[in-house]
C-alpha atoms as a PDB file:
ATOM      1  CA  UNK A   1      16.730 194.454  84.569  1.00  0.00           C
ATOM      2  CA  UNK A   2      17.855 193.871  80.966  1.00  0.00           C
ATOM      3  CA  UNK A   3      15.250 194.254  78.450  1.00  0.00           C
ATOM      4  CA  UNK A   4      13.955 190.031  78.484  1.00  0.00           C
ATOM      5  CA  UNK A   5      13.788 190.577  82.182  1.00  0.00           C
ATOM      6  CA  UNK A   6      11.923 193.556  82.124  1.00  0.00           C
ATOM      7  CA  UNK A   7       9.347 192.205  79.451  1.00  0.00           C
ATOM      8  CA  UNK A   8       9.002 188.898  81.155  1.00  0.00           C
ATOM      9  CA  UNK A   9       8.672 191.303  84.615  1.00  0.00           C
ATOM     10  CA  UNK A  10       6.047 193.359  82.811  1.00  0.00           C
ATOM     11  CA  UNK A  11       3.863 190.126  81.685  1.00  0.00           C
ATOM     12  CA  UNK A  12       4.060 188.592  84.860  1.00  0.00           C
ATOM     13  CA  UNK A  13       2.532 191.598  86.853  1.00  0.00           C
ATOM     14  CA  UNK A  14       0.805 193.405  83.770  1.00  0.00           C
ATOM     15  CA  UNK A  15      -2.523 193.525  86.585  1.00  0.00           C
ATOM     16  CA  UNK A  16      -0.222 194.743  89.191  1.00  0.00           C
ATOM     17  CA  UNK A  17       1.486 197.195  87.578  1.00  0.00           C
ATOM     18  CA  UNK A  18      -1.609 198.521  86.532  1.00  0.00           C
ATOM     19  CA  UNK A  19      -3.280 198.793  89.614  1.00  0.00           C
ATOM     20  CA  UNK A  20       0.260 200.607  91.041  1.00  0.00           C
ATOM     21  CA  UNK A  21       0.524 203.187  88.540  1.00  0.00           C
ATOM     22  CA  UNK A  22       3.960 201.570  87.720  1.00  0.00           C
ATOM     23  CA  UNK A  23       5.390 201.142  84.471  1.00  0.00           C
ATOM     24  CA  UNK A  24       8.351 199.098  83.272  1.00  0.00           C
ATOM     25  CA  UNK A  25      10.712 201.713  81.522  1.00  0.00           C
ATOM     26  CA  UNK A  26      14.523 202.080  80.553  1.00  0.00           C
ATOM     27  CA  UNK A  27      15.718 205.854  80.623  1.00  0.00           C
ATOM     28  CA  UNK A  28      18.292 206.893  78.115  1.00  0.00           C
ATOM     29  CA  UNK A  29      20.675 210.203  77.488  1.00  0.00           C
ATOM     30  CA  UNK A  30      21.922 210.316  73.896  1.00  0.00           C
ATOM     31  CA  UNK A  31      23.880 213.639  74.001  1.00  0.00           C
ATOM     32  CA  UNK A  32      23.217 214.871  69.685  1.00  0.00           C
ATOM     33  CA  UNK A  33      20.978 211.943  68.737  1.00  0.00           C
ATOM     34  CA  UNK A  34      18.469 212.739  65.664  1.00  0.00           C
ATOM     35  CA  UNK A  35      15.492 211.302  67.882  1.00  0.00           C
ATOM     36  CA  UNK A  36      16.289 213.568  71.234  1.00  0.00           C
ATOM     37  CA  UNK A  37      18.872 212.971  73.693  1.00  0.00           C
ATOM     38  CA  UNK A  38      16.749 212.113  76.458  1.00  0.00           C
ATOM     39  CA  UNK A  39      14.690 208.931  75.184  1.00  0.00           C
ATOM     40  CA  UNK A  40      12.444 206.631  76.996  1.00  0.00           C
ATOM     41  CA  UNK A  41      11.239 203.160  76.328  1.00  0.00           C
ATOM     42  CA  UNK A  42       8.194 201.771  78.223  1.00  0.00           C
ATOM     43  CA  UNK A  43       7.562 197.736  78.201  1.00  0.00           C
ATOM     44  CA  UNK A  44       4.094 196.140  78.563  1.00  0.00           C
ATOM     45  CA  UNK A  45       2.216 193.023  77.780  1.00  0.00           C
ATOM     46  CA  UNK A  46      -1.628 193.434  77.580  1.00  0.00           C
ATOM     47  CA  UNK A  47      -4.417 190.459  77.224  1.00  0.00           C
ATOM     48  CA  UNK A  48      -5.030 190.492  73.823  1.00  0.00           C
ATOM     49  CA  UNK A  49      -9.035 190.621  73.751  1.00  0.00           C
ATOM     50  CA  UNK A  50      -8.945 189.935  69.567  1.00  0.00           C
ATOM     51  CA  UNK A  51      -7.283 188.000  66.745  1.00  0.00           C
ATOM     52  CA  UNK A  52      -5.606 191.792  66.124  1.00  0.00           C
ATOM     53  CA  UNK A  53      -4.113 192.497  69.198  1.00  0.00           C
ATOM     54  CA  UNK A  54      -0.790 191.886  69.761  1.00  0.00           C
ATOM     55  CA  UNK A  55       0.397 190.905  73.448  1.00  0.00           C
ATOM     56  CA  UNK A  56       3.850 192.739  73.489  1.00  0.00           C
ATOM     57  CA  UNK A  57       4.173 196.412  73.432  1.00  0.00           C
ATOM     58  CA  UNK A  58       6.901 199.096  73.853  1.00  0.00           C
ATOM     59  CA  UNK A  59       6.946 202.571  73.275  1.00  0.00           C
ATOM     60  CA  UNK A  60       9.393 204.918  72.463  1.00  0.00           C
ATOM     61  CA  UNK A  61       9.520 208.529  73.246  1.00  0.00           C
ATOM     62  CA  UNK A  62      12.732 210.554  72.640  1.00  0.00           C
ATOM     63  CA  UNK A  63      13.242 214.418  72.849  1.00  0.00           C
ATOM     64  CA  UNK A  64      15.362 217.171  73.688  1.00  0.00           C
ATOM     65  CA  UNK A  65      15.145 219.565  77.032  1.00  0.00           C
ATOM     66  CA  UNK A  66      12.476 222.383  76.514  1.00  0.00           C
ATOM     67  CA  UNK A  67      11.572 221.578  73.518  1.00  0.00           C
ATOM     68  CA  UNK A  68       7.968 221.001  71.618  1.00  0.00           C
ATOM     69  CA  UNK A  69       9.697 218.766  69.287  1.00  0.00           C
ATOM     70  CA  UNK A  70       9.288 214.789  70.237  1.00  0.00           C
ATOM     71  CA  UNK A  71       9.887 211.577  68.464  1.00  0.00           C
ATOM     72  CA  UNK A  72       7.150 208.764  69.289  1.00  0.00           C
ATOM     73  CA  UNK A  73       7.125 205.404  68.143  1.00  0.00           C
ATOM     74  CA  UNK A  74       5.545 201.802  69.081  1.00  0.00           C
ATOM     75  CA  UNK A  75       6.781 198.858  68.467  1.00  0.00           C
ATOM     76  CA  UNK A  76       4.613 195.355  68.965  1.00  0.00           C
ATOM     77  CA  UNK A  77       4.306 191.313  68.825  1.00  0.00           C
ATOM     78  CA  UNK A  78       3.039 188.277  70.150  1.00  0.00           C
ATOM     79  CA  UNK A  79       6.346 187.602  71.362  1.00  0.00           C
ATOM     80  CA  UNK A  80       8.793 189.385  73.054  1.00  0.00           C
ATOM     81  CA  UNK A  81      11.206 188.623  70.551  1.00  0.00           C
ATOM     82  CA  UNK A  82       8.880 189.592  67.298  1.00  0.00           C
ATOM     83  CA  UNK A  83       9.028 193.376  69.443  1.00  0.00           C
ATOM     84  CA  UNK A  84      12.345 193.253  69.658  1.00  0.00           C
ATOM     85  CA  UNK A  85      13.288 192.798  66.574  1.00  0.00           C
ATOM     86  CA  UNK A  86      11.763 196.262  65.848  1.00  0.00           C
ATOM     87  CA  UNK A  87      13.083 197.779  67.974  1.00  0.00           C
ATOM     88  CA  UNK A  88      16.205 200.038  67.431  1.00  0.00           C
ATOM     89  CA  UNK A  89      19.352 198.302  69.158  1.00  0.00           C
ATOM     90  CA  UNK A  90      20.367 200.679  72.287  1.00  0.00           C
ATOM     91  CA  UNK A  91      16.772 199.372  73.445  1.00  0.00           C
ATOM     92  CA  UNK A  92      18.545 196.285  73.764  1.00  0.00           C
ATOM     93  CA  UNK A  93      21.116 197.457  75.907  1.00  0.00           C
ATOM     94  CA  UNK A  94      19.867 199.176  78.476  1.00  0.00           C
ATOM     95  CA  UNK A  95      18.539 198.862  81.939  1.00  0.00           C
ATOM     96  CA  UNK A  96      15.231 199.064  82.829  1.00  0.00           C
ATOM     97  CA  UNK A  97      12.950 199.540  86.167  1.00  0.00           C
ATOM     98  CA  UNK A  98       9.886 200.191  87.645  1.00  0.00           C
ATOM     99  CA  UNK A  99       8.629 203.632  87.585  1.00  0.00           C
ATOM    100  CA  UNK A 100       5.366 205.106  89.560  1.00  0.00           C
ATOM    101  CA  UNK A 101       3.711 207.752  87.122  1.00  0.00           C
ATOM    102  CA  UNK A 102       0.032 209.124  87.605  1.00  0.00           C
ATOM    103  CA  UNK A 103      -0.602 209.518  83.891  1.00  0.00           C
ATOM    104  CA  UNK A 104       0.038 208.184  80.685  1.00  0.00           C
ATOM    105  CA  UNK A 105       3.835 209.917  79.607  1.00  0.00           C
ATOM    106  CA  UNK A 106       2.675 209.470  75.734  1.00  0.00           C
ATOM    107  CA  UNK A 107       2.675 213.191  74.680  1.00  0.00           C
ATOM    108  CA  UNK A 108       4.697 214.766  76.811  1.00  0.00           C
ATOM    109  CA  UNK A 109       8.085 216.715  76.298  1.00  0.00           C
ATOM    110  CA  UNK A 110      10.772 215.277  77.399  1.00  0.00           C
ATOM    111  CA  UNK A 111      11.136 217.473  80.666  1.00  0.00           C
ATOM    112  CA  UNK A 112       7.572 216.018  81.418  1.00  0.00           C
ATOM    113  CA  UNK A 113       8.289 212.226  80.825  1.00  0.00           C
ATOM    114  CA  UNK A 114      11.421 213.194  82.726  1.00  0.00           C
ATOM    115  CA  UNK A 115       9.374 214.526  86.004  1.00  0.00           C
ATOM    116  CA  UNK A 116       6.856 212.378  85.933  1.00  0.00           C
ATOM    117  CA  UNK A 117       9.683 209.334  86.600  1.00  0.00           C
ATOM    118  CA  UNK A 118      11.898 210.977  88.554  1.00  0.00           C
ATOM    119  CA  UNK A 119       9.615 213.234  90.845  1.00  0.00           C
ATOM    120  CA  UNK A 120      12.660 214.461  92.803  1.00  0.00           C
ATOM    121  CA  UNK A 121      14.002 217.102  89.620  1.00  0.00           C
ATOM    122  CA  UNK A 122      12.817 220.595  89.908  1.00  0.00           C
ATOM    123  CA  UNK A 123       9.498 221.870  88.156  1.00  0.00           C
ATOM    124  CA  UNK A 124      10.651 222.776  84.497  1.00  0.00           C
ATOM    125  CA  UNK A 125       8.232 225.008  84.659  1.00  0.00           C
ATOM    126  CA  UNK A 126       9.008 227.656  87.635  1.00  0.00           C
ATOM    127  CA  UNK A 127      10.746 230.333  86.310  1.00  0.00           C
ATOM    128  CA  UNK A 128      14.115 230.468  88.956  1.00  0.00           C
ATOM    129  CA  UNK A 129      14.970 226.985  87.645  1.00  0.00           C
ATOM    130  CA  UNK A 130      18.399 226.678  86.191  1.00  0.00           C
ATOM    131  CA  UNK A 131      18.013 224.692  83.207  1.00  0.00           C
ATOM    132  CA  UNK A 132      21.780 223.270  83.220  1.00  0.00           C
ATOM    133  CA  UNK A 133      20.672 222.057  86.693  1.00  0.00           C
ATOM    134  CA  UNK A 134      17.845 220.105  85.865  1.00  0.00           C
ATOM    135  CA  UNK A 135      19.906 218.887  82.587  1.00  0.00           C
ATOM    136  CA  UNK A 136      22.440 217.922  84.996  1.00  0.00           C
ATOM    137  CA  UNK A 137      20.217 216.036  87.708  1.00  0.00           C
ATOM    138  CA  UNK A 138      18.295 214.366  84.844  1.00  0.00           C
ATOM    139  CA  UNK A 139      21.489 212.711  83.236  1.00  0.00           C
ATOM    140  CA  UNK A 140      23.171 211.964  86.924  1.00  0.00           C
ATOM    141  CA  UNK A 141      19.712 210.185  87.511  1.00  0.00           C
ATOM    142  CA  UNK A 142      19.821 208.182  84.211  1.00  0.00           C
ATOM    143  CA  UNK A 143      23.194 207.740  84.826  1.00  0.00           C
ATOM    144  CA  UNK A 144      22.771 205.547  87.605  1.00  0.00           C
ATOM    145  CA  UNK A 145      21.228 202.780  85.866  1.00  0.00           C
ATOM    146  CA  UNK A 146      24.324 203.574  83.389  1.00  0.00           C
ATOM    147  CA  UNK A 147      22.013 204.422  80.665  1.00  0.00           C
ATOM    148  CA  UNK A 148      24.245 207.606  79.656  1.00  0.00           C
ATOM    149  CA  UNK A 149      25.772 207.114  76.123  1.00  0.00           C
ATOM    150  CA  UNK A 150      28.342 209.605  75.083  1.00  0.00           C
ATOM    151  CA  UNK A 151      28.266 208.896  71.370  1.00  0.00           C
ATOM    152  CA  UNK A 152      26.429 210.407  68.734  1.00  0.00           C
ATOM    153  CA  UNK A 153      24.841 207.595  66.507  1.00  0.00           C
ATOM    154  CA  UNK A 154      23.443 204.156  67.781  1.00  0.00           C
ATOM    155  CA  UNK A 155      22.688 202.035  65.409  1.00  0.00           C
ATOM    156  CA  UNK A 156      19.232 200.909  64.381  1.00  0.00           C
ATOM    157  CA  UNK A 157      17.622 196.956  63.232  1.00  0.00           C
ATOM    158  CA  UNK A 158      15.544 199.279  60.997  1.00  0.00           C
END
């Protein structure tokens, strides 16, 4: 889905997707990108209960493998377009899809996020896994949606 599907996707079945454990997220590799070179954008509209709510929400997570550093960022709107307008531009181009996850991804490193979505890549955290392995399977995974960019420096709206 590009990004207006996957916000209209995310407003239509906001109650579903909740009750799933899905979220609505593109996957990105960014190979020497300031904000992590895996990065992760998750879509969703919420009720807004009060006048200072806002309906449209993404957030961004980027970060590199095994590493405590991470970038975090939210972006909202009553519409989808005031979000996207926030938003930096690769958001804009990428693909996006449903993802089960049993918890809440905010927080985690990037090899976290990264299990959590794709539960097939080997536990980061057992001590025979080859890293270049799981660096590999992570960016062949994301690379299937043909959300691996090979160039340093995407621009930014901001």
């Amino acid at each position: 889905m590009n990004i207006e599907e996957a916000f209209e996707y995310a407003r239509v079945n906001a109650d579903v997707l909740a009750k799933k454990g899905e979220i609505v997220a593109g996957v990105a590799f960014f190979p020497g990108d300031s904000n992590g070179e895996f990065q992760l954008f998750e879509l969703t509209y919420q009720y807004p209960e009060s006048e200072d709510e806002y309906a449209f929400l993404a957030y961004f997570q980027g970060g590199s493998l095994f590493s405590s550093s991470t970038t975090e960022e939210s972006y909202s709107g009553d519409t989808f377009e005031e979000v996207l307008a926030e938003m930096p531009d690769i958001a804009e181009g990428l693909n996006y899809q449903c993802f089960n996850t049993e918890q809440t991804l905010a927080g985690m490193t990037a090899e976290g996020w990264l299990c959590e979505i794709y539960p097939q890549l080997p536990d980061p955290e057992m001590i025979d896994t080859d890293r270049s392995v799981f660096k590999m399977t992570a960016i062949s995974l994301i690379s299937e949606l043909g959300n691996s960019f090979q160039h340093n420096a995407p621009s930014t709206k901001n």
